[in-house]
N, C-alpha and C. Protein backbone atom coordinates (compact mmCIF):
# COMPACT_ATOMS: atom_id res chain seq x y z
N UNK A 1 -20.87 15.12 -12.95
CA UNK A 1 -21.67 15.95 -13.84
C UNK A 1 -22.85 16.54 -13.07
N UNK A 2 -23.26 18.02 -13.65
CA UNK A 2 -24.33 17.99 -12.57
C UNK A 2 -25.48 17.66 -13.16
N UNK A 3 -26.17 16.79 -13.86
CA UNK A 3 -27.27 16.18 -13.80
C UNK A 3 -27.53 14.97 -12.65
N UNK A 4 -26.16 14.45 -12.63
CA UNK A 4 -25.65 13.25 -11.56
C UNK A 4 -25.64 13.42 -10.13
N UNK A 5 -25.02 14.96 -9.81
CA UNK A 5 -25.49 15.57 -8.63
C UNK A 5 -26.65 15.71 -8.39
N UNK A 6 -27.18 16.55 -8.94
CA UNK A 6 -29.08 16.82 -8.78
C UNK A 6 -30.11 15.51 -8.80
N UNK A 7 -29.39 14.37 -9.23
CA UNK A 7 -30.51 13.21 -9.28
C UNK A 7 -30.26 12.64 -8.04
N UNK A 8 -28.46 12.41 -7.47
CA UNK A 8 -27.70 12.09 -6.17
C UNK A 8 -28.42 12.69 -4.74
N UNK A 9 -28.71 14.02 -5.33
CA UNK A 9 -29.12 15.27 -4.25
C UNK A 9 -30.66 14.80 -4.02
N UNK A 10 -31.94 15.02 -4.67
CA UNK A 10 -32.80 14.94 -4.62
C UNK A 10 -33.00 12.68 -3.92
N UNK A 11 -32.19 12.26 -4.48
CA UNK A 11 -32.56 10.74 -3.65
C UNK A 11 -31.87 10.57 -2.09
N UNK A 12 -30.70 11.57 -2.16
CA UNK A 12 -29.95 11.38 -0.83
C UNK A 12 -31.11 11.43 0.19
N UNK A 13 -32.08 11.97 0.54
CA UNK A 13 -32.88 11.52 1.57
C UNK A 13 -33.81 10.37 1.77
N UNK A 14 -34.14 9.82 0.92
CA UNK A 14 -34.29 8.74 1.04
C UNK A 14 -34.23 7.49 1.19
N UNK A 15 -32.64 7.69 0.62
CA UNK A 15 -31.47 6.83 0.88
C UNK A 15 -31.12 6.77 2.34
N UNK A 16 -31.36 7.90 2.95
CA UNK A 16 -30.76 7.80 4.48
C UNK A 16 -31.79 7.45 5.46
N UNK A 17 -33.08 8.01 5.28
CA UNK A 17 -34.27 7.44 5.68
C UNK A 17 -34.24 5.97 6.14
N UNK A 18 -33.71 5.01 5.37
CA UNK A 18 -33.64 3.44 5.77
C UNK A 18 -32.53 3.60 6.54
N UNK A 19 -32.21 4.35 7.29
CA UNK A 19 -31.10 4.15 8.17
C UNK A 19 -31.43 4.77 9.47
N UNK A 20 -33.05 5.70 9.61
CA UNK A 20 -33.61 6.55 10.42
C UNK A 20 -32.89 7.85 10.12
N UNK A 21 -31.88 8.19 9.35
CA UNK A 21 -31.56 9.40 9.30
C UNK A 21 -31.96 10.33 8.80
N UNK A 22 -31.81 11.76 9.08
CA UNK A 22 -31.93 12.88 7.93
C UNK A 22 -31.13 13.73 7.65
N UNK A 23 -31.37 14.70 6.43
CA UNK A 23 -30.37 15.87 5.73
C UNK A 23 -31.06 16.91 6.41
N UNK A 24 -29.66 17.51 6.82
CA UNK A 24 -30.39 19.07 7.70
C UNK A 24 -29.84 19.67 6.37
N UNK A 25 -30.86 20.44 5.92
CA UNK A 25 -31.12 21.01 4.83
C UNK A 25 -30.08 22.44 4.90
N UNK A 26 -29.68 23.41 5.87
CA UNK A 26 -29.13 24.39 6.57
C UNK A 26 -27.48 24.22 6.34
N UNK A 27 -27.29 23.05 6.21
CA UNK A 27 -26.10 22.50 6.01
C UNK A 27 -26.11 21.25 4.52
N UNK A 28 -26.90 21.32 3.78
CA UNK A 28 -26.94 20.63 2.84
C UNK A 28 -26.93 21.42 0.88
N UNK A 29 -25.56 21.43 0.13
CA UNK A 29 -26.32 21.90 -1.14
C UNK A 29 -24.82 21.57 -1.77
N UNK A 30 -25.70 22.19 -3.04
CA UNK A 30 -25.08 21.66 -4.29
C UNK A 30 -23.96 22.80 -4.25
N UNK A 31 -22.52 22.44 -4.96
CA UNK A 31 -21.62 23.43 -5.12
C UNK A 31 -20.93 23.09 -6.33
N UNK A 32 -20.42 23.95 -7.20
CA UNK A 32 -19.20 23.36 -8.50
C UNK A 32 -17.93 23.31 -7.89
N UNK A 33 -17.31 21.95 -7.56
CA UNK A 33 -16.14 21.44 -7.09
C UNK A 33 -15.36 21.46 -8.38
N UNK A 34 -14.95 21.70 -9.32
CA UNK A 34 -13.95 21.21 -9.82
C UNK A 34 -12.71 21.81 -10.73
N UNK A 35 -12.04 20.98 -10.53
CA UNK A 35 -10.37 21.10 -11.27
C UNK A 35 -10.02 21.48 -12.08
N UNK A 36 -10.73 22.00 -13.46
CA UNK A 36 -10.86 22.82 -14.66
C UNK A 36 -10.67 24.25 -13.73
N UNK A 37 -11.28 24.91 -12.77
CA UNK A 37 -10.85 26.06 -12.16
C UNK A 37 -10.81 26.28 -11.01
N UNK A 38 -9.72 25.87 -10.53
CA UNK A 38 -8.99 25.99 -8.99
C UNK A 38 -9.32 27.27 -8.37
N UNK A 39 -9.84 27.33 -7.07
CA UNK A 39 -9.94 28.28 -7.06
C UNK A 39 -9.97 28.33 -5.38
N UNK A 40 -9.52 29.03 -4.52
CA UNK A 40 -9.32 28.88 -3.11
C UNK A 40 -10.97 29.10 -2.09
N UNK A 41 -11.61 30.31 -3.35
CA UNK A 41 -12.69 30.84 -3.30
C UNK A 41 -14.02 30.04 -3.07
N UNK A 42 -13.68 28.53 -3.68
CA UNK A 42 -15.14 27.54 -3.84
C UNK A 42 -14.68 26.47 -2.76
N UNK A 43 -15.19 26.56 -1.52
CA UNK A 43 -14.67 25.78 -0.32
C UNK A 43 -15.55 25.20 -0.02
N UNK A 44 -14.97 23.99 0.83
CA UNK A 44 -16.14 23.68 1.87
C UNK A 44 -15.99 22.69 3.13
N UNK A 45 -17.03 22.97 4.10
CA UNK A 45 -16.65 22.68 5.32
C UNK A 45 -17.09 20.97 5.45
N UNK A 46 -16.02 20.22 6.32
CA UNK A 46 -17.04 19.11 6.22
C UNK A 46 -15.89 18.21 7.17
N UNK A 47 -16.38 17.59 8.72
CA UNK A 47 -15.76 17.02 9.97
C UNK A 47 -14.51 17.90 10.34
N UNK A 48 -14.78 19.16 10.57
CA UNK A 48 -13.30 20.31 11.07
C UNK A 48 -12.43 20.85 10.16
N UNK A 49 -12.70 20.19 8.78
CA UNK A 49 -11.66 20.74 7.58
C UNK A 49 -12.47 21.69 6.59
N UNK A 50 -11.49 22.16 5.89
CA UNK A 50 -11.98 23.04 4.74
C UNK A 50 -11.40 22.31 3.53
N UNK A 51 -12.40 21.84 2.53
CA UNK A 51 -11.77 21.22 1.18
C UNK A 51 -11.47 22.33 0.20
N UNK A 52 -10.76 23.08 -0.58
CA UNK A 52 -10.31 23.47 -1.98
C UNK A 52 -9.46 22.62 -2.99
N UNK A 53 -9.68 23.15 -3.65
CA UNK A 53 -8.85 23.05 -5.00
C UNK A 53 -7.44 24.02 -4.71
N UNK A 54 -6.38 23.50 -5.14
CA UNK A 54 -5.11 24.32 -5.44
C UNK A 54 -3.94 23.61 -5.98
N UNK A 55 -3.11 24.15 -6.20
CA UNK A 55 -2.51 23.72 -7.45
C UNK A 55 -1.11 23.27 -6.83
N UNK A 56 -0.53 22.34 -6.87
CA UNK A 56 0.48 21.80 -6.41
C UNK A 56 2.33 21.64 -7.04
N UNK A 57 3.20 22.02 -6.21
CA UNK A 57 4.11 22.09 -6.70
C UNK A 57 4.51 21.37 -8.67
N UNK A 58 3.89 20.30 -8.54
CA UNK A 58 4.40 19.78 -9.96
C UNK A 58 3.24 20.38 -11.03
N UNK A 59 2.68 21.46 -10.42
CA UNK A 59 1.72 22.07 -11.56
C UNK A 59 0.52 20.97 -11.80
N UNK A 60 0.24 19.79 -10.98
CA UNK A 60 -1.47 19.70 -10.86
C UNK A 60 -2.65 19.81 -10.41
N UNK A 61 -3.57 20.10 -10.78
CA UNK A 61 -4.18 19.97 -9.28
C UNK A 61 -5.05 19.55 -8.30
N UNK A 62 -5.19 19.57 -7.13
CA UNK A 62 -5.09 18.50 -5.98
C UNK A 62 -6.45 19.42 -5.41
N UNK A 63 -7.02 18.49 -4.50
CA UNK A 63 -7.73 18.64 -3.27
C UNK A 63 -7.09 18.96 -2.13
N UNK A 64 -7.04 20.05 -1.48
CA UNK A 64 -6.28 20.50 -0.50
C UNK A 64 -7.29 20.53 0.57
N UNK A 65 -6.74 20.31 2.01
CA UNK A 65 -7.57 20.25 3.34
C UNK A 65 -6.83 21.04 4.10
N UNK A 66 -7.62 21.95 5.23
CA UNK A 66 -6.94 22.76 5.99
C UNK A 66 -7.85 22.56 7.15
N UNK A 67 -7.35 22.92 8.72
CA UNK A 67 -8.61 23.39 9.53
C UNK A 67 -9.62 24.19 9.29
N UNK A 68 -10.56 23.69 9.46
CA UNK A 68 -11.69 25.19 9.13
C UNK A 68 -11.59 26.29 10.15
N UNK A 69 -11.48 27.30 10.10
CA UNK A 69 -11.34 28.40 10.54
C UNK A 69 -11.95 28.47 12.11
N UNK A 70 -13.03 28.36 11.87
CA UNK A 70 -13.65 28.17 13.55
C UNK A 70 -13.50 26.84 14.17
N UNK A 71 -13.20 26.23 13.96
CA UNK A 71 -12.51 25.09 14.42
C UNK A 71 -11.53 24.98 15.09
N UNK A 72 -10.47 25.76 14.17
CA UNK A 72 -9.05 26.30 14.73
C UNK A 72 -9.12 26.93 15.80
N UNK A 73 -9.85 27.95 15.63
CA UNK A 73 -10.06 29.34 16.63
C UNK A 73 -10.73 28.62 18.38
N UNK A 74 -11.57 27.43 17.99
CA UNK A 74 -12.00 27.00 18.85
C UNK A 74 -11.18 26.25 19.94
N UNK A 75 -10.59 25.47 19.37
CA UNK A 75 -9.98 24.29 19.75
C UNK A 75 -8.38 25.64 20.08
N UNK A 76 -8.27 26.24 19.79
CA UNK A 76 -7.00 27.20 20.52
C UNK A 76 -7.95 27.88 21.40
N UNK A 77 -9.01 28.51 21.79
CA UNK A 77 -9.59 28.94 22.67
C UNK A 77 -9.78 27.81 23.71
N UNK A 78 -10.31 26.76 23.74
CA UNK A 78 -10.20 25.49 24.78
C UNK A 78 -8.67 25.06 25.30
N UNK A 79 -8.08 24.84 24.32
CA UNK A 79 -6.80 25.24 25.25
C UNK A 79 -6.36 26.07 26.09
N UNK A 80 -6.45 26.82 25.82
CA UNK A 80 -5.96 27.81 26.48
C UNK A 80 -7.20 28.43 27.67
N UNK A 81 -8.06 28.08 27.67
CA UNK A 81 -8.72 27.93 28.70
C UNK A 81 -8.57 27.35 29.94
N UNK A 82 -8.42 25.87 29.16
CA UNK A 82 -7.58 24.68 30.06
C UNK A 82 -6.43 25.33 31.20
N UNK A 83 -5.55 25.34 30.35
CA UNK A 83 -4.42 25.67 30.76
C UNK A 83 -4.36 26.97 31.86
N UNK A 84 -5.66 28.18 31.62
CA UNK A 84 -5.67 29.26 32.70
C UNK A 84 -6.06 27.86 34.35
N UNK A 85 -7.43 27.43 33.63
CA UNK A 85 -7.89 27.13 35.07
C UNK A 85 -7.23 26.20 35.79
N UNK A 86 -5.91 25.24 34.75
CA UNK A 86 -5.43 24.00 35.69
C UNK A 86 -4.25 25.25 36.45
N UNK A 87 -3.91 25.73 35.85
CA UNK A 87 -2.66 26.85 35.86
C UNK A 87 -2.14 26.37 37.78
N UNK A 88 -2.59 26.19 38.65
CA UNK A 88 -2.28 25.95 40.18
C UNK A 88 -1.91 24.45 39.88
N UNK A 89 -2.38 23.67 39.40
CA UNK A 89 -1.86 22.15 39.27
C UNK A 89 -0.28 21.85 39.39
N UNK A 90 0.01 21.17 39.65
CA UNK A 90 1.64 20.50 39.32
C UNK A 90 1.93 20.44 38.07
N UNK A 91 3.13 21.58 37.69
CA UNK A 91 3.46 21.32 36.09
C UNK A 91 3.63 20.19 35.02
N UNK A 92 3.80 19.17 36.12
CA UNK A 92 3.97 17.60 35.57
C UNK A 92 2.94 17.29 34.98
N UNK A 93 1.97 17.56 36.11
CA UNK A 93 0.51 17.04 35.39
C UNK A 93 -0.48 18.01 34.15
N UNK A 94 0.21 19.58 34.58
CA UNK A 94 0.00 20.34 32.88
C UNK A 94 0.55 20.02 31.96
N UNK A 95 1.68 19.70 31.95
CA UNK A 95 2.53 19.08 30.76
C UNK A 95 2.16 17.89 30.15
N UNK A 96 2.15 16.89 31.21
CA UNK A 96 1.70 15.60 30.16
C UNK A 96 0.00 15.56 29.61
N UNK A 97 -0.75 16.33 30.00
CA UNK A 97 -2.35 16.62 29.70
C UNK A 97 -1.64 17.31 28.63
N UNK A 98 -0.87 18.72 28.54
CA UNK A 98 -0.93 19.33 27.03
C UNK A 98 -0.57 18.71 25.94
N UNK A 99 0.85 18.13 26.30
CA UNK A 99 1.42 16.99 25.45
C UNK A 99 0.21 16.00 25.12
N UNK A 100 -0.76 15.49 25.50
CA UNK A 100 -1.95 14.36 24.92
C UNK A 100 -2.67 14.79 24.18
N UNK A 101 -3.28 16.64 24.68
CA UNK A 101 -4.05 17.22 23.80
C UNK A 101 -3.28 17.57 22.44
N UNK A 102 -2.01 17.94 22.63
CA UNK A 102 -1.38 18.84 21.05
C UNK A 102 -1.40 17.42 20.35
N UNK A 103 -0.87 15.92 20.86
CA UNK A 103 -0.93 14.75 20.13
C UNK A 103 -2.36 14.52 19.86
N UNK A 104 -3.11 14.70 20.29
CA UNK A 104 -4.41 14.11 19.59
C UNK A 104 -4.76 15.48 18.97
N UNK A 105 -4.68 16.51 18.61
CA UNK A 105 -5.31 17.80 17.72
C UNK A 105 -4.42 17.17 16.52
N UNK A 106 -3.28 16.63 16.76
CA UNK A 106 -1.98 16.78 15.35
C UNK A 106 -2.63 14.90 14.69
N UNK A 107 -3.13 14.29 15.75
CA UNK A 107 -3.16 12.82 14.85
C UNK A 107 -4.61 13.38 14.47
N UNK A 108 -5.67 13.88 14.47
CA UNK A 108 -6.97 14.06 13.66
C UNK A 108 -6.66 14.70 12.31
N UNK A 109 -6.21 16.26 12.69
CA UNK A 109 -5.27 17.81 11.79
C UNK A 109 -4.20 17.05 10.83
N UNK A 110 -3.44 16.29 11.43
CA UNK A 110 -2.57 16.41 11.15
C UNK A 110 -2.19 15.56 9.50
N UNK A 111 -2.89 16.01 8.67
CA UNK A 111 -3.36 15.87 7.23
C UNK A 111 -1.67 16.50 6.45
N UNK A 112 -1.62 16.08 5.32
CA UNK A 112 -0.55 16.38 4.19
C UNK A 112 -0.68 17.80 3.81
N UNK A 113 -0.24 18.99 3.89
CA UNK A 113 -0.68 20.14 3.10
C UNK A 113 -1.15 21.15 4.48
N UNK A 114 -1.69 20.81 5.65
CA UNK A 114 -2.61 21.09 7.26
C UNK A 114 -0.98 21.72 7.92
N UNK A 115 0.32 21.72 7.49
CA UNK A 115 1.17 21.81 9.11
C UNK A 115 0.70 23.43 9.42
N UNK A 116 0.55 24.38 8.25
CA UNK A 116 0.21 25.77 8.77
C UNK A 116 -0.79 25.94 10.14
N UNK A 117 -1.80 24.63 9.89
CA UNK A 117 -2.82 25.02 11.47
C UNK A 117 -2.00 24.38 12.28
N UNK A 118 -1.35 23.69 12.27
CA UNK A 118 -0.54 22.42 13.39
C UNK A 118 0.41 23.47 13.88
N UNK A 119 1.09 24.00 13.00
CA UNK A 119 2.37 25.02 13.86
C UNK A 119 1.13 26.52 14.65
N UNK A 120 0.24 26.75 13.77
CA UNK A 120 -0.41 27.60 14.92
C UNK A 120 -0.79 27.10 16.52
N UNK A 121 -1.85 26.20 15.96
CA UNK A 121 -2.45 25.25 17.21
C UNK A 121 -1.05 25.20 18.83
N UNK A 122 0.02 24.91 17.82
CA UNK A 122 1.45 24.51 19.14
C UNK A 122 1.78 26.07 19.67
N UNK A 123 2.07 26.87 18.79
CA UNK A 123 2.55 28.26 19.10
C UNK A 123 1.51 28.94 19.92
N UNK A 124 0.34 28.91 19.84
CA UNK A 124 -0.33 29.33 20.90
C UNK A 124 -0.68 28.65 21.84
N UNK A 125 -0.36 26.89 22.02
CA UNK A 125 -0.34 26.54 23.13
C UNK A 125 0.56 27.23 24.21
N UNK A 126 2.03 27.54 23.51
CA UNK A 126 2.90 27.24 23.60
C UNK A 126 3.12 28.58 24.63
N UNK A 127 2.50 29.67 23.84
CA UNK A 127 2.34 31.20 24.72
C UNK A 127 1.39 31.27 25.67
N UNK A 128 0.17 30.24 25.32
CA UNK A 128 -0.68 29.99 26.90
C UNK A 128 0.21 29.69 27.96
N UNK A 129 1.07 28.67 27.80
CA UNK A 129 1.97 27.72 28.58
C UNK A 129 2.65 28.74 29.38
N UNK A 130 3.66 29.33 28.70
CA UNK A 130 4.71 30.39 28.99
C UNK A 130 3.90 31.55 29.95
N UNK A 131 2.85 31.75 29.53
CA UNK A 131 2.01 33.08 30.12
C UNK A 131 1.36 32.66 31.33
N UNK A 132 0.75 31.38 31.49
CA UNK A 132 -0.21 31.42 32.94
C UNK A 132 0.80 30.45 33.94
N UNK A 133 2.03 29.29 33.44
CA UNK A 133 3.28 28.76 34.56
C UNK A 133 3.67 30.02 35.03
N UNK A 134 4.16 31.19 34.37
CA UNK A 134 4.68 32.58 35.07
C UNK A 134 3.74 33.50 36.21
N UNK A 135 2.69 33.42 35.71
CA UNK A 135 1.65 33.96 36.52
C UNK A 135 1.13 32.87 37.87
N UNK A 136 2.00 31.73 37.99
CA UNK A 136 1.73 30.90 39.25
C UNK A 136 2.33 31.35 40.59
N UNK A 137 3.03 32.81 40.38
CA UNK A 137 3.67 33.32 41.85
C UNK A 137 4.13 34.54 41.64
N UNK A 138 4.29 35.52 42.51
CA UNK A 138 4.81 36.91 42.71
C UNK A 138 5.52 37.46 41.63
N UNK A 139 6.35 36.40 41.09
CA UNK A 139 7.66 36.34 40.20
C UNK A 139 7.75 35.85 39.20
N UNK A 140 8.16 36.12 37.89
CA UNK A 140 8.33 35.33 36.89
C UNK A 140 8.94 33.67 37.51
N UNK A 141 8.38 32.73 36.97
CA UNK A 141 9.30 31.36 37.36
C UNK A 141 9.90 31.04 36.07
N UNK A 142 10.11 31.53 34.48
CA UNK A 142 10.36 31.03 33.58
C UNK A 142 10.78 32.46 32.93
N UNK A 143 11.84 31.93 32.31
CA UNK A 143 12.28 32.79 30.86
C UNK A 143 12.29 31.96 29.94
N UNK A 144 12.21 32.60 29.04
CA UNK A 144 12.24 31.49 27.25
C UNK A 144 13.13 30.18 26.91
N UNK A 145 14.26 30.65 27.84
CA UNK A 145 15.31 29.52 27.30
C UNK A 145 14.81 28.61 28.82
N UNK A 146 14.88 28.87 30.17
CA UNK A 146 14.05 27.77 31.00
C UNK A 146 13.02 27.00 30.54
N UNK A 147 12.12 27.83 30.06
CA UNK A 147 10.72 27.28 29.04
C UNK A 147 10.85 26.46 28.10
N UNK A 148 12.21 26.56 27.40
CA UNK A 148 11.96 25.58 26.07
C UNK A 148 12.34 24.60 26.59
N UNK A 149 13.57 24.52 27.85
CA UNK A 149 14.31 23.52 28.69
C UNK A 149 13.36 22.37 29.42
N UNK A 150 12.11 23.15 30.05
CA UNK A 150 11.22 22.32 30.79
C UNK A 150 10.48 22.05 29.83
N UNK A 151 9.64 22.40 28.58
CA UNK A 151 9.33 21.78 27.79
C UNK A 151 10.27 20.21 26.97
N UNK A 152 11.25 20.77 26.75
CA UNK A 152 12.65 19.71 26.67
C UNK A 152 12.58 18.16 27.31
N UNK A 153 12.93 18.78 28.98
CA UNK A 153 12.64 17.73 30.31
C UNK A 153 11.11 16.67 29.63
N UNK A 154 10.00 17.31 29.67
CA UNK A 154 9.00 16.64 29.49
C UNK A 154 8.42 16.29 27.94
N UNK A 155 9.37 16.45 27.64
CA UNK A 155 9.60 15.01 25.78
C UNK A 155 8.31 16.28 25.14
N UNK A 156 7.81 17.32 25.09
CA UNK A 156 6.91 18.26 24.81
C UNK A 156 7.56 18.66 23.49
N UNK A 157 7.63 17.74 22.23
CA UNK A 157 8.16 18.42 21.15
C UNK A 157 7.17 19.25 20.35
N UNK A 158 8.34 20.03 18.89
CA UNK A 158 7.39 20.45 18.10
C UNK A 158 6.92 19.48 17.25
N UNK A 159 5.47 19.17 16.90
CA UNK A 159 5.09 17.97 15.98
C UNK A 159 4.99 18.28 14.61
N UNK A 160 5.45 17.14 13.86
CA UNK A 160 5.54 17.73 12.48
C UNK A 160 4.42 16.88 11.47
N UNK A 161 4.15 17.03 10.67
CA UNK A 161 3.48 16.79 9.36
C UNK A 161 4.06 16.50 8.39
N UNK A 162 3.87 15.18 8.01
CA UNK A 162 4.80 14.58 6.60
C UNK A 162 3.87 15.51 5.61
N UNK A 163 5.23 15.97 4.51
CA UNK A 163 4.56 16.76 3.05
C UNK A 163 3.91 16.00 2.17
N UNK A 164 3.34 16.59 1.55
CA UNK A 164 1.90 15.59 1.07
C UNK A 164 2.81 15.16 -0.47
N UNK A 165 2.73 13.46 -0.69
CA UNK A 165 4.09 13.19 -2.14
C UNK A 165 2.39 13.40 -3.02
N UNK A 166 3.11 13.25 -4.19
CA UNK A 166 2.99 12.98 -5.37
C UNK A 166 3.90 12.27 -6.53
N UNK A 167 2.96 11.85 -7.29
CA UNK A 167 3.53 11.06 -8.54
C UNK A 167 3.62 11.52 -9.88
């Protein structure tokens, strides 16, 4: 209720105070969260995700989590960063570093309802990969079907996301 919020809101600093902490105010406020009107529109950011409301196959509705947008954008820009400057390394040792990074982006991400950022996050690893191994000599060293092959060789799958059940 929001009388419950606003009394919650106004003590939350003091509450954290006995802990030495504080509310950065810049990042702190009140919002109407709720389920009477779903709406994709009333979001919010909070440890790399975006929370909404939306409405779920059996017609109820749910709290949905996604990457937050700059998050996404980020964490595919660091990749692929990576991947330009190791780009001279031994493919062995690009491969099993990407393979650790896409496994640890997919075990944090990798939430019920989230595979839409998970299949991005891989697909543009995936064209970093393809784009700067080719650019390691005079000559293409890879075509698509070599590429998926040496991805293959080095256990480099696509990772998936269990669908989020309900009851």
């Amino acid at each position: 209720y929001r009388d419950d919020a606003r009394r919650f809101y106004n003590e939350l600093p003091a509450r954290l105070q006995k802990f030495d902490l504080e509310v950065a105010p810049e990042k702190t406020r009140q919002l109407r969260f709720s389920r009477h009107k779903p709406t994709r529109k009333v979001s919010f950011q909070f440890l790399g995700f975006s929370f909404f409301w939306g409405v779920a196959n059996t017609g109820k509705c749910v709290v949905m989590m996604r990457t937050a947008k700059e998050k996404q954008k980020a964490s595919i820009k660091r990749m692929c960063a990576w991947i330009k400057y190791n780009r001279s390394s031994s493919v062995t040792l690009i491969l099993k570093r990407v393979k650790k990074m896409l496994q640890g982006f997919v075990n944090y991400f990798g939430v019920p309802g989230n595979a839409k950022s998970i299949t991005a996050y891989q697909y543009y690893t995936r064209l970093a990969l393809y784009k700067w191994l080719n650019r390691r000599s005079q000559r293409r060293s890879y075509n698509w079907t070599e590429f998926n092959h040496l991805l293959c060789c080095f256990n480099v799958r696509t990772l998936r996301v269990k669908p989020r059940m309900f009851r």
